[in-house]
Protein backbone atom coordinates (compact mmCIF):
# COMPACT_ATOMS: atom_id res chain seq x y z
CA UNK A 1 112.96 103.88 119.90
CA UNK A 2 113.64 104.31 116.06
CA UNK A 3 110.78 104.38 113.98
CA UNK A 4 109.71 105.69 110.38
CA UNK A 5 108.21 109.39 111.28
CA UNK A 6 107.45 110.43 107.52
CA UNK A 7 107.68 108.64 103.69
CA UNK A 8 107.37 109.92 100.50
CA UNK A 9 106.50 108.37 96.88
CA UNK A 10 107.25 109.81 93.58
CA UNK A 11 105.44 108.10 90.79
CA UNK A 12 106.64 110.16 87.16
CA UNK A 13 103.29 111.42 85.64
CA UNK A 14 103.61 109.35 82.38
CA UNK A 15 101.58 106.43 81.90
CA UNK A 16 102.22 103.34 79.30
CA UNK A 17 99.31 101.24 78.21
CA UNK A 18 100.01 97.76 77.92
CA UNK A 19 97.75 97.31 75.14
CA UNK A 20 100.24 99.72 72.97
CA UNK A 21 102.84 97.18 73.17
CA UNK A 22 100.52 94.81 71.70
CA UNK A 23 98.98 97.09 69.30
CA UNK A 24 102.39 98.35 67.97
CA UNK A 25 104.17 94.70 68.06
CA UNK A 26 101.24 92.12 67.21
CA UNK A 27 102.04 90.20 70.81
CA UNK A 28 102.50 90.95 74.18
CA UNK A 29 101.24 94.22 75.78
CA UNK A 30 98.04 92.70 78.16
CA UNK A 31 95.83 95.22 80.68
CA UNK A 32 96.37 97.87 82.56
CA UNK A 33 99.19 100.31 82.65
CA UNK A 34 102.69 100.89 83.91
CA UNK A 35 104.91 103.92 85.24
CA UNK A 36 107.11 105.55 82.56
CA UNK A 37 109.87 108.07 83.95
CA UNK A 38 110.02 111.10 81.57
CA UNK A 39 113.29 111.25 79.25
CA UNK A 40 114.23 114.04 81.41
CA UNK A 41 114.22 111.64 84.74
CA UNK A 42 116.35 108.99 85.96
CA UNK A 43 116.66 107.62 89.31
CA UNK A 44 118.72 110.14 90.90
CA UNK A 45 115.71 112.58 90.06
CA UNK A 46 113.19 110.99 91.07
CA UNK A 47 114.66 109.88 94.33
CA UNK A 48 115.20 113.89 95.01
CA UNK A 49 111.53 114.12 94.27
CA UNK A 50 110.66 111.45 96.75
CA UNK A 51 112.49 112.66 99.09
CA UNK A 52 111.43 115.96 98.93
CA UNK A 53 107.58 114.99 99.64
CA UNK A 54 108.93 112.83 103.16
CA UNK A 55 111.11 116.00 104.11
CA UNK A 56 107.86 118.12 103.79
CA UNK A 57 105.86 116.32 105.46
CA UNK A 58 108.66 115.32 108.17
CA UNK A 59 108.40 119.02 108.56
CA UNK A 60 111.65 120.64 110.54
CA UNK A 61 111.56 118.66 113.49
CA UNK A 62 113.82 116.40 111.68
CA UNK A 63 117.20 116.34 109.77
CA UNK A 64 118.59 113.71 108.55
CA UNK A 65 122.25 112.59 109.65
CA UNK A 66 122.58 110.18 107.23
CA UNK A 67 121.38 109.43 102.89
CA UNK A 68 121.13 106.50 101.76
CA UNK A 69 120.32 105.59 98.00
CA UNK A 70 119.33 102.16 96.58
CA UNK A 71 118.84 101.18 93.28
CA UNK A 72 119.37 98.72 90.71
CA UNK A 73 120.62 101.14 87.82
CA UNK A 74 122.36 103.66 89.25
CA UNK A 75 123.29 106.93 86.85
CA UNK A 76 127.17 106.50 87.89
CA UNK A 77 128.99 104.09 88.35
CA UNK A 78 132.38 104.73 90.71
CA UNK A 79 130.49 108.06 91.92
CA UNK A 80 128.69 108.68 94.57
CA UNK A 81 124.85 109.15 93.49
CA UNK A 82 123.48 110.15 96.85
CA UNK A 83 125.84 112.84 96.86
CA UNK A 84 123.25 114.72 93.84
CA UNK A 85 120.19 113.41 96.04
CA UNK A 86 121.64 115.10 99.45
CA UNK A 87 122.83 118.30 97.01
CA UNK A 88 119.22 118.65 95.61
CA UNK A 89 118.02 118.50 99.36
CA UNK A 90 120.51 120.93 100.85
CA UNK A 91 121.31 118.34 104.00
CA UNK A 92 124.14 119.38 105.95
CA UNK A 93 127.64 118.99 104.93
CA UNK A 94 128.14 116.69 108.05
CA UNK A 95 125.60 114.20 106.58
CA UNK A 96 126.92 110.60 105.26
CA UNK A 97 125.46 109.18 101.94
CA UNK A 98 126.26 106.13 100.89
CA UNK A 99 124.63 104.14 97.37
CA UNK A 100 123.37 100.70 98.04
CA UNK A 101 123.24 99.47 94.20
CA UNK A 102 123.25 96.72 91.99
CA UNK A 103 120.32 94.77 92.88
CA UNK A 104 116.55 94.73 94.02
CA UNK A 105 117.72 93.48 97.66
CA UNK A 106 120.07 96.78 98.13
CA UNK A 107 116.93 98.43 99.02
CA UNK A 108 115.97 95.96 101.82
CA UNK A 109 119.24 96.13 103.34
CA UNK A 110 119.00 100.00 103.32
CA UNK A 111 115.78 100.63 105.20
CA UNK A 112 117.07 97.91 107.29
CA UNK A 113 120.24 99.80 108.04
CA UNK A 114 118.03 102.99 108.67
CA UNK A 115 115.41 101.43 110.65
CA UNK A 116 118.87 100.30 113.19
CA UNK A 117 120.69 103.67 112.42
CA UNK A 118 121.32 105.50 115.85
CA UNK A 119 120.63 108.99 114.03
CA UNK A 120 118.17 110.07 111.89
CA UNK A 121 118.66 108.47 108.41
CA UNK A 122 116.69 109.10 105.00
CA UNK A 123 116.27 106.24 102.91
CA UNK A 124 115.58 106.97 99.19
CA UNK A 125 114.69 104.04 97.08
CA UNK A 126 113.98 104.37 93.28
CA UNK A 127 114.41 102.37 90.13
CA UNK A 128 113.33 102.94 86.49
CA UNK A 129 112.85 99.55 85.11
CA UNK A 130 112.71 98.02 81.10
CA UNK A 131 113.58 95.12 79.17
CA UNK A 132 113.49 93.94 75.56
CA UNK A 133 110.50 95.60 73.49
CA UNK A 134 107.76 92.95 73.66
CA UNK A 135 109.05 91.05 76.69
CA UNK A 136 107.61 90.42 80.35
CA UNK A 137 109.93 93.04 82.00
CA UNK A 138 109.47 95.53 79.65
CA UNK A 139 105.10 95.23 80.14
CA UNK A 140 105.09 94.18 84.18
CA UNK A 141 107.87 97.03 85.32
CA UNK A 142 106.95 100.20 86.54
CA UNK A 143 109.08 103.54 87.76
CA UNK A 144 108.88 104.80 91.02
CA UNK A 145 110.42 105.98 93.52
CA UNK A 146 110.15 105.99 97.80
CA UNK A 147 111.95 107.65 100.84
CA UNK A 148 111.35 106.80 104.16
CA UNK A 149 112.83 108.71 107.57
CA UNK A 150 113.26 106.70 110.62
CA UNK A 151 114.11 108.74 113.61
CA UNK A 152 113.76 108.79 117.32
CA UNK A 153 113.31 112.51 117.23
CA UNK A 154 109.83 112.54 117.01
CA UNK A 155 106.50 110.73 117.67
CA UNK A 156 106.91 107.86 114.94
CA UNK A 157 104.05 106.67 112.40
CA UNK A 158 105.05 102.92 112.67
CA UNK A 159 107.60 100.95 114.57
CA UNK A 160 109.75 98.01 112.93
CA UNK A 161 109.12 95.42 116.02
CA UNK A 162 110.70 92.35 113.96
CA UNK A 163 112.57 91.07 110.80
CA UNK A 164 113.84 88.04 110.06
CA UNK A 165 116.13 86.77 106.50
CA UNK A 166 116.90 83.74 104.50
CA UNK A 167 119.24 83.39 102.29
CA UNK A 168 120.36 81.21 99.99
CA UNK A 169 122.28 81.25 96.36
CA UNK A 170 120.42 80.34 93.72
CA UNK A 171 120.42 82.03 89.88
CA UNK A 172 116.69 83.81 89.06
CA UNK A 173 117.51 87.21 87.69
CA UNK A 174 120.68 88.91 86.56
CA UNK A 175 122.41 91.43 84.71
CA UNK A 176 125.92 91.23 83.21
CA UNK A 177 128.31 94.71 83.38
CA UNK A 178 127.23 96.90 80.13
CA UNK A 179 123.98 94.35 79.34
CA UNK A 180 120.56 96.78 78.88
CA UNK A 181 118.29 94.46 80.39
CA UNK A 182 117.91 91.47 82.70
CA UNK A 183 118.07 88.01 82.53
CA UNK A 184 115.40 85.55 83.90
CA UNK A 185 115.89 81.67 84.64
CA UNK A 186 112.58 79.41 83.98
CA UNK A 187 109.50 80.56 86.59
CA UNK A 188 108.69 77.36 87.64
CA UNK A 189 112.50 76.93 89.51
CA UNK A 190 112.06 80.42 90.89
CA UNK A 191 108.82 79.29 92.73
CA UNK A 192 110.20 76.60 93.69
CA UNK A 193 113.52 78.22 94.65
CA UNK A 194 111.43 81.40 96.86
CA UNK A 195 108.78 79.75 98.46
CA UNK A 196 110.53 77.59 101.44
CA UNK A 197 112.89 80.92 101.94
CA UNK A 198 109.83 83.14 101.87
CA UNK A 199 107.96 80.96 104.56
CA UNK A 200 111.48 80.48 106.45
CA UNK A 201 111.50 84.11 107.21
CA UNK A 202 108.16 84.68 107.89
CA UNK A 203 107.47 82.42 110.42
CA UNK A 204 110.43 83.56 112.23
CA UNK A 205 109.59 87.21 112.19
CA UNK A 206 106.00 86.19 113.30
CA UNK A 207 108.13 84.61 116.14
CA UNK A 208 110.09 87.46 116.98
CA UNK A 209 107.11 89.58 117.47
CA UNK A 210 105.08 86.75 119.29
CA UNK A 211 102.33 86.78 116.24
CA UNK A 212 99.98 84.22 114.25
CA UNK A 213 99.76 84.75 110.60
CA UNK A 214 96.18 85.57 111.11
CA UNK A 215 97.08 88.24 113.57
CA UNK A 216 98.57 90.17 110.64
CA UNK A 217 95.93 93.00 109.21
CA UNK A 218 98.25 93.49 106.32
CA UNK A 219 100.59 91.46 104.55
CA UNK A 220 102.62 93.25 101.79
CA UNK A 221 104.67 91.15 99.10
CA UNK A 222 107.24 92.67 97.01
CA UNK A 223 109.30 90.65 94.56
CA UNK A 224 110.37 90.96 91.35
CA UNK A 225 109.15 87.11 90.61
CA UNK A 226 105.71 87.74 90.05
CA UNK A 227 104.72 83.90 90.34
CA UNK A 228 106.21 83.45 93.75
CA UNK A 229 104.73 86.43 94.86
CA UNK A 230 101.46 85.28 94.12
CA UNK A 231 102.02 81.72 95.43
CA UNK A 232 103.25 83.01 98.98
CA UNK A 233 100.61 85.30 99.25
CA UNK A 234 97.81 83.33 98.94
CA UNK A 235 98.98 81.20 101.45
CA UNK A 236 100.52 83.16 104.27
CA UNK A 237 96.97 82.98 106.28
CA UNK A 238 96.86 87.02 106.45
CA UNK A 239 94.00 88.52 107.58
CA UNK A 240 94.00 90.77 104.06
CA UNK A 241 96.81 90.95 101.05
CA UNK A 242 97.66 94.43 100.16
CA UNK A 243 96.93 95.06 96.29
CA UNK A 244 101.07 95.09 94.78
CA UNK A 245 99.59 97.38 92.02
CA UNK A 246 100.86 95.40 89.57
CA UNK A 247 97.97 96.69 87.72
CA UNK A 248 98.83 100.59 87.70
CA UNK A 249 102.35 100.63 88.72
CA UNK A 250 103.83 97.89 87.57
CA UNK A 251 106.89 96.71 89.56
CA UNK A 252 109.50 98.95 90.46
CA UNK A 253 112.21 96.89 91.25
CA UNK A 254 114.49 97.95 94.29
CA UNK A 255 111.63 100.52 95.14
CA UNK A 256 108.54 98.82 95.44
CA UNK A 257 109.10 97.58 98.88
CA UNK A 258 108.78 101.38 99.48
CA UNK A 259 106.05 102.36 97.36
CA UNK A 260 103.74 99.35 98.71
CA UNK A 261 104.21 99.91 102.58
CA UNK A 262 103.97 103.42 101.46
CA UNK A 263 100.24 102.85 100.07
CA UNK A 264 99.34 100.75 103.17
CA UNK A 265 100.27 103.60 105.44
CA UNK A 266 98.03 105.79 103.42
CA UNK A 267 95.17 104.20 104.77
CA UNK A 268 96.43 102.61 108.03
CA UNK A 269 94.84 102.50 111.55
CA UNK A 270 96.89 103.04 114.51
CA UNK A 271 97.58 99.46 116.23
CA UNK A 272 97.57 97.72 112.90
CA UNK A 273 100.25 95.05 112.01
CA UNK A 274 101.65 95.07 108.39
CA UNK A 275 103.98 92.56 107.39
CA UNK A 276 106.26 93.23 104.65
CA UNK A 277 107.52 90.23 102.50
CA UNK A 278 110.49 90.90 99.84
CA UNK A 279 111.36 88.03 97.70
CA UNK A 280 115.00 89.32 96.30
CA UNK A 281 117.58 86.91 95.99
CA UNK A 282 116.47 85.40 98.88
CA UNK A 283 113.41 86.20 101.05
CA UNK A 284 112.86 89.04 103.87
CA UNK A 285 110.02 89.88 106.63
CA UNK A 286 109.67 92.97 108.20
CA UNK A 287 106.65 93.45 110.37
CA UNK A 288 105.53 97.14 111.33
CA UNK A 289 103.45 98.60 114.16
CA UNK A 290 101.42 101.31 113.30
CA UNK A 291 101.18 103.96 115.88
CA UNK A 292 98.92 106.92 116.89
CA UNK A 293 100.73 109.22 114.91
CA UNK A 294 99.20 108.05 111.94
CA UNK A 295 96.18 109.38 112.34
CA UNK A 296 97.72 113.14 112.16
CA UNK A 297 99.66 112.57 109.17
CA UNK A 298 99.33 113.44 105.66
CA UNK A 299 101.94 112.84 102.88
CA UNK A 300 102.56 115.33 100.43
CA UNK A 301 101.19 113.07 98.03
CA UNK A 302 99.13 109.63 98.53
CA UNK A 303 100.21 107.03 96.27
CA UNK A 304 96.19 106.54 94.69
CA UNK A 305 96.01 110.48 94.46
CA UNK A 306 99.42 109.80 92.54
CA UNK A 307 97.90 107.02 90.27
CA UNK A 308 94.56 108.77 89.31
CA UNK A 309 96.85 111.91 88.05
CA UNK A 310 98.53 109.54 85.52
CA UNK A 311 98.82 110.60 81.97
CA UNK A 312 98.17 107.53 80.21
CA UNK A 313 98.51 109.52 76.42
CA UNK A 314 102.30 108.10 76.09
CA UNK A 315 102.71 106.70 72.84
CA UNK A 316 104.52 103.42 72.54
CA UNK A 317 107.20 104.37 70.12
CA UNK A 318 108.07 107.88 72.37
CA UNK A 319 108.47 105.02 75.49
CA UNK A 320 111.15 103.38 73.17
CA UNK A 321 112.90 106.50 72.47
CA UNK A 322 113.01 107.25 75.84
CA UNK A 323 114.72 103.63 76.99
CA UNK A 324 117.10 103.86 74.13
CA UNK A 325 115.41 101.06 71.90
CA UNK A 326 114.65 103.47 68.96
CA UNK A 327 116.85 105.26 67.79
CA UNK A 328 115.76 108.53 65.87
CA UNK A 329 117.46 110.99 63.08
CA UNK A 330 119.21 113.38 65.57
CA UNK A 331 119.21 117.68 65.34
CA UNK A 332 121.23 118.99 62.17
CA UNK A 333 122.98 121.14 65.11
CA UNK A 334 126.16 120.90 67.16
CA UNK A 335 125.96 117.63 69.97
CA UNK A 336 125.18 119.65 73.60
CA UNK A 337 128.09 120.23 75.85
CA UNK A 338 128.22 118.37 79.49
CA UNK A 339 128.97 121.01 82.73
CA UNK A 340 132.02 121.17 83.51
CA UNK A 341 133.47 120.23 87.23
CA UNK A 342 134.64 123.85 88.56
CA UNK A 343 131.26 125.86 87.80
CA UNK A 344 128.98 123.46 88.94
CA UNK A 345 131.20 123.34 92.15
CA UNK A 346 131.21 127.14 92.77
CA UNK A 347 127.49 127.42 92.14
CA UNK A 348 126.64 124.41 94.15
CA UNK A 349 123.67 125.62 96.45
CA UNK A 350 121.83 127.42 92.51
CA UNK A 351 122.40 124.67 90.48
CA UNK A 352 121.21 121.41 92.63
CA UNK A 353 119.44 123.42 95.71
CA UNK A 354 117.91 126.00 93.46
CA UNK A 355 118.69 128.81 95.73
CA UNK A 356 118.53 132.37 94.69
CA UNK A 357 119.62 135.88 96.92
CA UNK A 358 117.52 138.39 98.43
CA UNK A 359 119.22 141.96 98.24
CA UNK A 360 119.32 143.05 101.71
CA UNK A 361 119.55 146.99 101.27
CA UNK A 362 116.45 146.89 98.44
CA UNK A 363 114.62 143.64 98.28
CA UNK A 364 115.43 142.29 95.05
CA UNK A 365 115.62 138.87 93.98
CA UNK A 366 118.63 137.43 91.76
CA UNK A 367 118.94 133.87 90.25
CA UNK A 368 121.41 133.21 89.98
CA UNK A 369 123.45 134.38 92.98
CA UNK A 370 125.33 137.64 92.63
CA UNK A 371 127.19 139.79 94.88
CA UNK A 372 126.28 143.10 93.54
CA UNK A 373 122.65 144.04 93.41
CA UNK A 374 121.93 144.71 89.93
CA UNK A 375 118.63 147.34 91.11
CA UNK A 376 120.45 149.58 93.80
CA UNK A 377 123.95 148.21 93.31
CA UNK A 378 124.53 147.30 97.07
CA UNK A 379 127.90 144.80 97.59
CA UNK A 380 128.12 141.81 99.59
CA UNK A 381 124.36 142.48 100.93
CA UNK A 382 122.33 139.16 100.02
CA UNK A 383 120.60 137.01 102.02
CA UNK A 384 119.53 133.17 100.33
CA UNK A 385 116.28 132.86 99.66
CA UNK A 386 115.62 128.33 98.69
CA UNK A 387 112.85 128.71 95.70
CA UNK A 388 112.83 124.39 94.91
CA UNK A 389 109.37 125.01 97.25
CA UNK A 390 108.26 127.82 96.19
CA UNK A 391 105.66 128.02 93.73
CA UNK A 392 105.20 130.77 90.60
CA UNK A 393 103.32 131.86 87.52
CA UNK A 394 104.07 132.18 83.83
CA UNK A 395 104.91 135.67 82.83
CA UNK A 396 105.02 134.82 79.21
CA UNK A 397 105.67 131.39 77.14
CA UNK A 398 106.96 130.27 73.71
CA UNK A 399 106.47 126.99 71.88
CA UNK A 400 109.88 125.98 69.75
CA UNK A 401 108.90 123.33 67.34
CA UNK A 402 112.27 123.51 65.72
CA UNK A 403 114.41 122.94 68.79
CA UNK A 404 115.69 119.47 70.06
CA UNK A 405 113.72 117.41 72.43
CA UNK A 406 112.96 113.96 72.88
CA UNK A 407 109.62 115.36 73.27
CA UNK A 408 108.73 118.17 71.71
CA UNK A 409 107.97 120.79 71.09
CA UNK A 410 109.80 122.55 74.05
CA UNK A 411 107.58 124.89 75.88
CA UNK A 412 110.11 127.86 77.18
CA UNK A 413 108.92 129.95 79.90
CA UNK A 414 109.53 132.90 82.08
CA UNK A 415 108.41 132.20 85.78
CA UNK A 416 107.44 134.90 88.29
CA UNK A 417 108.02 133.16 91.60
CA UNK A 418 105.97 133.79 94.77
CA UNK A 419 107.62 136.98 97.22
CA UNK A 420 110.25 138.04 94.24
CA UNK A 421 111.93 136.48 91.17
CA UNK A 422 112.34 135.84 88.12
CA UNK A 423 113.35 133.00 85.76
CA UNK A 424 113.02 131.34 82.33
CA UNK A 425 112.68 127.80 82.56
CA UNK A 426 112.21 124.71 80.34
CA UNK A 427 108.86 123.07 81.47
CA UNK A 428 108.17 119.10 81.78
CA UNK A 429 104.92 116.97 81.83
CA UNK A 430 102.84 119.64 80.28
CA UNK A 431 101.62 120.02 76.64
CA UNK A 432 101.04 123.40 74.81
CA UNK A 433 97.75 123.65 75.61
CA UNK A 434 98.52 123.33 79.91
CA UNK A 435 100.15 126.36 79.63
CA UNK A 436 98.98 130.30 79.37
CA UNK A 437 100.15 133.49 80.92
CA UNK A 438 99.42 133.70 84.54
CA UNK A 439 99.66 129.50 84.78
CA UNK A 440 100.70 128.53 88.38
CA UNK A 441 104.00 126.27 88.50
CA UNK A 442 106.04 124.73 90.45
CA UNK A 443 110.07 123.15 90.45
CA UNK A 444 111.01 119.41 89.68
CA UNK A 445 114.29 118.00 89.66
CA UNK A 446 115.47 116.87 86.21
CA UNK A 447 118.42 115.56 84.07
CA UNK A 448 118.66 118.35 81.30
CA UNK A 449 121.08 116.12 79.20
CA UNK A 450 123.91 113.65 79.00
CA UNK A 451 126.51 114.92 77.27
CA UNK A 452 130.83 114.09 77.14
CA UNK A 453 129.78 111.20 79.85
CA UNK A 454 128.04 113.67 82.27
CA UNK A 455 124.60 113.87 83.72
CA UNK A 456 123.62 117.80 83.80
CA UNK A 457 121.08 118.01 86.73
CA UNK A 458 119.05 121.09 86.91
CA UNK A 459 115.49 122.16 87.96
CA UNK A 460 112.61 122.59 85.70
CA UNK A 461 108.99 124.11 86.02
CA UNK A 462 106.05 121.69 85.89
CA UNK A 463 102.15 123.55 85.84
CA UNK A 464 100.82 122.81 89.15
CA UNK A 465 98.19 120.39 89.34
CA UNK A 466 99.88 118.14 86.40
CA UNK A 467 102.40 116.63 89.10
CA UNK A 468 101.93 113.01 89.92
């Protein structure tokens, strides 16, 4: 039987206070906090990130035969997104990946599609998420990102035992082509729009799988219309309503169905039934089985370990840079240069797998790839040596105040890594004062720029320890 055998959950380190907004604007803002991707991360990165904690903990028992990638605001349009995701993971050539984008419900249909896939599949869901400064979206979003593996091939941590859809057309939220943020009709019709939809395909899952509502130890609500949400959960009869960490997380649009079943599993019990509601242009029930497996499981990351490590420092005007609502002076230097097609082609396995050779006559490390050993000169003698997982330490740092960064300064260092090479990196999340000789780091998937319409996607060293 298919069932999910390992997740993952990226949640970006930066942390936006609500009260900023408020603060900085004279309205709005409110408590808690929300996820803020850096201005080096998009959804493409973070869904490499997320699915690099499920593949570690999946271990090697598992490969996936199949990506797919959901998300409302993908990076490209009329290119293949997944295809950066499955390059950053080194999956096998034979592997398809298909995006599923456009809309929070993409990412329902594709764990739906994986949970039915008859070989292995990796689901990556991820979504950074803003509206107008001062607005609802803008202060109840959040960033995330989820991947979940459902396989045969192993003993599986939960089984999908039912699901059940309505649908109907009916206008709540939308985006036109080339519009920066959504558009919501009045809450009161979206209530009244979900609710009969959302109890339609409940009770029918609860059929499927010969359940009560109070049978259900955990009922998990995702949806993007927060008064709905609230109105279906309170009277779905659950036996306990999983917190939507609104309050920390904020929602994360086509990934939070991933993020919250993620969080449940944290904690689960084996024989535990979790129900998981998604209110998305029309409502969806999936209810889960947790088995023994659980209970010999860790993720690479727990989603509270995750929110505890927030940075919550962000400043409200750096957020706004970041989205694109303020605009600052640029450089006095030349505008950066986008990769071009052929080199990133040829170096393929350095540039999104991070993969450096090991000279087979003497030992030595290169990055990037060579074929002549530049210690004992040996030709055609290396051996690839992956270094996204390996960890290293700062051989010596500089702090640039003078060059260009949407958050500087830039902090420039050369990395020793663990069993042989060397390399000088930009480093992310981390401040001046993270960083001194012999710090410990580790790689992160990034977008270095945008530049002549193309995304430059490269790796980056983060100190270990300031990871989310």
């Amino acid at each position: 039987m298919v069932g999910l055998v390992a997740y993952g959950v990226y949640l970006p380190r930066y942390r936006l206070k609500r009260s900023e907004i408020g603060a900085v604007l004279g309205a709005g803002g409110g408590k808690g906090t929300r996820t803020v991707a850096g201005y080096d991360e998009d959804p493409t990165s973070m869904a490499v990130e997320a699915g690099r904690r499920a593949l570690a903990s999946a271990g090697s028992a598992v490969a996936p035969q199949r990506l797919l990638y959901a998300t409302t605001r993908p990076p490209y349009l009329e290119k293949t997104n997944a295809n950066t995701v499955h390059a950053a993971l080194r999956l096998d050539p034979a592997v398809l990946t298909v995006d599923l984008v456009g809309s929070v419900r993409a990412g329902v249909g594709a764990v739906l599609m994986a949970a039915e896939s008859p070989v292995p599949t990796l689901v990556t869901l991820s979504d950074v998420r803003t509206g107008l400064p001062g607005g609802a979206d803008e202060r109840d979003s959040g960033d995330a990102a989820a991947a979940l593996l459902f396989s045969a091939d192993q003993p599986v941590l939960a089984d999908l035992v039912a699901h059940a859809t309505c649908t109907e057309e009916f206008l709540d939220r939308w985006r036109l082509e080339g519009a920066t943020s959504t558009r919501v009709w009045e809450e009161r019709f979206g209530e009244h729009a979900y609710l009969p939809l959302a109890e339609t395909a409940y009770a029918d899952a609860l059929k499927q799988a010969g359940l009560t509502p109070s049978e259900v130890d955990v009922l998990v609500v995702a949806g993007t219309h927060a008064r709905a949400v609230k109105a279906f959960s309170a009277g779905a009869g659950a036996q306990r309503v999983a917190d939507n960490l609104a309050g920390t997380v904020g929602n994360s649009g086509a990934a939070q169905p991933g993020v919250l079943l993620a969080s449940v599993l944290d904690d689960a019990q084996p024989g535990q039934t979790i129900a998981l509601v998604v209110l998305a242009d029309g409502a969806t029930t999936m209810i889960f089985k947790v088995a023994d497996a659980i209970i010999d499981y860790r993720p690479a990351r727990t989603v509270a370990e995750q929110i505890a490590a927030g940075d919550d420092s962000l400043r409200y005007a750096d957020f706004l840079s970041w989205r694109g609502q303020l605009t600052k002076e640029p450089p006095r230097r030349p505008d950066p240069e986008g990769p071009a097609a052929p080199p990133s082609l040829r170096s393929l396995d350095y540039k999104f797998g991070f993969v450096a050779v090991r000279c087979g006559a003497c030992g030595f490390v290169h990055l990037p790839a060579v074929r002549v050993c530049v210690n004992c000169h040996a030709v055609d003698r290396m051996v690839e040596v992956p270094l996204a997982s390996t960890l290293g330490t700062v051989a010596t740092y500089s702090i640039d105040h003078l060059a260009f960064s949407p958050a500087p300064p830039v902090i420039a260092a050369v990395v020793d890594f663990d069993g042989g090479g060397r390399y000088r990196f930009e480093l992310t999340d981390a401040k001046p004062e993270d960083i001194s000789i012999g710090s410990r780091v580790e790689m992160t998937f990034r977008r270095l720029i945008t530049a002549g319409g193309i995304h430059n996607y490269f790796w980056k060293a983060r100190p270990v320890g300031k990871e989310s």
